[in-house]
C-alpha atoms as a PDB file:
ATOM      1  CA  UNK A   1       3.335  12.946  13.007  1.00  0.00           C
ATOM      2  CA  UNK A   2       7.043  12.751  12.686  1.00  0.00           C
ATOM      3  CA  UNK A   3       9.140  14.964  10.734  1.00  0.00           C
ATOM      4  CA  UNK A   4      10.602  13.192   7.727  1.00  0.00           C
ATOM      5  CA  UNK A   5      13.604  14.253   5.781  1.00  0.00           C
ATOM      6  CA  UNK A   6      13.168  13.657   2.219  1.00  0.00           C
ATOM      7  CA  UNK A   7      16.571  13.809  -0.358  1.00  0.00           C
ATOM      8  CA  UNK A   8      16.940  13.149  -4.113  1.00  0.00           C
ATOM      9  CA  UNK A   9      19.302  10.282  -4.525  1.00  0.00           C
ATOM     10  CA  UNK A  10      21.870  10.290  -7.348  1.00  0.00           C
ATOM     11  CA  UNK A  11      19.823   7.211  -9.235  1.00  0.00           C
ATOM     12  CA  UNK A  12      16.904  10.328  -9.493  1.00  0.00           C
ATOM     13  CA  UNK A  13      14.715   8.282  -6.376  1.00  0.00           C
ATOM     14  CA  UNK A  14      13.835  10.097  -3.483  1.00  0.00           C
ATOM     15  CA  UNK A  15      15.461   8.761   0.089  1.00  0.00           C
ATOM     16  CA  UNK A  16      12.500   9.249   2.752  1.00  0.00           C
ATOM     17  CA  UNK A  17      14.020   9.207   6.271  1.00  0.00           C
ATOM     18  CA  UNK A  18      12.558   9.151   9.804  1.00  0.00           C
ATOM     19  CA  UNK A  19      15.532  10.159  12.217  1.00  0.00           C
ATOM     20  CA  UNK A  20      13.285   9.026  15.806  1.00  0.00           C
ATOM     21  CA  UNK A  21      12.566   5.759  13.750  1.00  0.00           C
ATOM     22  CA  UNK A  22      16.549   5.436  12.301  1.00  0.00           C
ATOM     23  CA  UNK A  23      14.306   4.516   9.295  1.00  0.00           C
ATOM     24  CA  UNK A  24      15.746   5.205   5.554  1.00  0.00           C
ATOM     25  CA  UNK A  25      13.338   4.145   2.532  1.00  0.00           C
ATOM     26  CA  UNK A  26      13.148   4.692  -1.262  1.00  0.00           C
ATOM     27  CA  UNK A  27      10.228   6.156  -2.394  1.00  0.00           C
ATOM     28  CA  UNK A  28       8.454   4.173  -4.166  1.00  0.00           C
ATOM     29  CA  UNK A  29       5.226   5.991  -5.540  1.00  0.00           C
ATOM     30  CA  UNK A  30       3.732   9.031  -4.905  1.00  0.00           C
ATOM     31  CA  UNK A  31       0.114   9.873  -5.342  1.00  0.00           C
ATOM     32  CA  UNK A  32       0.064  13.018  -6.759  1.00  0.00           C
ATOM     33  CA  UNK A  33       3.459  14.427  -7.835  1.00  0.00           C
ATOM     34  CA  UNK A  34       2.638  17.099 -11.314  1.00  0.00           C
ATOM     35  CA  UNK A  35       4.531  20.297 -11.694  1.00  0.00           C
ATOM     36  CA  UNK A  36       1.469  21.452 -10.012  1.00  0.00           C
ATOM     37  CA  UNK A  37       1.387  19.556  -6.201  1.00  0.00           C
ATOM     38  CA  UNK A  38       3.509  17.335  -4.589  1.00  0.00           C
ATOM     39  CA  UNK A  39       1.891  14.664  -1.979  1.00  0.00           C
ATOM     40  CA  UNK A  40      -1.030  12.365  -0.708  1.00  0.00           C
ATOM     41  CA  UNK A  41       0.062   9.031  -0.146  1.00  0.00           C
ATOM     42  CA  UNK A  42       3.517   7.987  -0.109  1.00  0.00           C
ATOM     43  CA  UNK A  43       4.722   4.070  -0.772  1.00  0.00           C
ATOM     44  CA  UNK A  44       8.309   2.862  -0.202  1.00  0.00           C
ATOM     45  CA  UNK A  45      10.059   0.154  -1.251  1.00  0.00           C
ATOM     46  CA  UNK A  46       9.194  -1.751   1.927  1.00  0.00           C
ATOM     47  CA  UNK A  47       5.482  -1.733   1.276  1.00  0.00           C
ATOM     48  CA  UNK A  48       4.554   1.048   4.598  1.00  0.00           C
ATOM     49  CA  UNK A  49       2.134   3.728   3.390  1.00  0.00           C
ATOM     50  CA  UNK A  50       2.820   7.573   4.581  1.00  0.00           C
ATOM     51  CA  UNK A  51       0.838  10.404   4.325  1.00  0.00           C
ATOM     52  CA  UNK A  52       0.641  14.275   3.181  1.00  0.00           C
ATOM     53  CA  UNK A  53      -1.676  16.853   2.612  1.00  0.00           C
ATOM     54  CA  UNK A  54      -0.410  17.825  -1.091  1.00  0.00           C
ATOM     55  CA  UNK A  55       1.777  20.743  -0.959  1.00  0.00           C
ATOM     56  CA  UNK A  56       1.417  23.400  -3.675  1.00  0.00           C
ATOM     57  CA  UNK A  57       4.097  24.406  -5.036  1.00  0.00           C
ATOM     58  CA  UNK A  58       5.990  20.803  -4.908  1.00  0.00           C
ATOM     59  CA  UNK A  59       8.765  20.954  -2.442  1.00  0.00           C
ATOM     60  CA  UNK A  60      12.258  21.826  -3.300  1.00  0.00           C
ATOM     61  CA  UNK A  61      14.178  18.772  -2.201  1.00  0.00           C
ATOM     62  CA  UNK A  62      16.212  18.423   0.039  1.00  0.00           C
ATOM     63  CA  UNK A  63      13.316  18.677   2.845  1.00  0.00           C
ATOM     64  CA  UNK A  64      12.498  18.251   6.147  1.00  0.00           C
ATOM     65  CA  UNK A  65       8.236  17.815   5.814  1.00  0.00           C
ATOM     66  CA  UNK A  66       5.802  16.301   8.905  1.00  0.00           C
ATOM     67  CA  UNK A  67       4.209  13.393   7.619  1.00  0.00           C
ATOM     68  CA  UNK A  68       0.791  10.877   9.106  1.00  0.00           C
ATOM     69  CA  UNK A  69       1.204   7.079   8.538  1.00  0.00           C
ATOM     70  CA  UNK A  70      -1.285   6.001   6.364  1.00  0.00           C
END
């Protein structure tokens, strides 16, 4: 489970990055992300699948946050 640093990019998109991995990714969807919870499964722009248990409240970005592959 590696820890995954998560920004909001000036466009509004969030940058998902993997230091161990020197991996940086655009979000791309997000399964649940309401005013309520923030998480589930996470898809970037290169078509890998992350995962988080949803977090409630969401996350104030910018965050560091442990994620599974999915």
């Amino acid at each position: 489970m590696p820890n995954v640093m998560i920004r909001r990019k000036p466009d509004g998109n969030l940058q998902f990055y993997v230091a161990k991995q020197d991996m940086e990714e655009t979000v791309a969807t997000v399964e649940k992300d309401t005013a309520e919870e923030w998480g589930g499964t996470v898809e970037l722009t290169d078509g890998s699948k992350w995962y988080i248990d949803p977090i409630s409240p969401p996350p104030v970005f910018p965050t560091t946050l442990r994620f599974k592959r999915g």
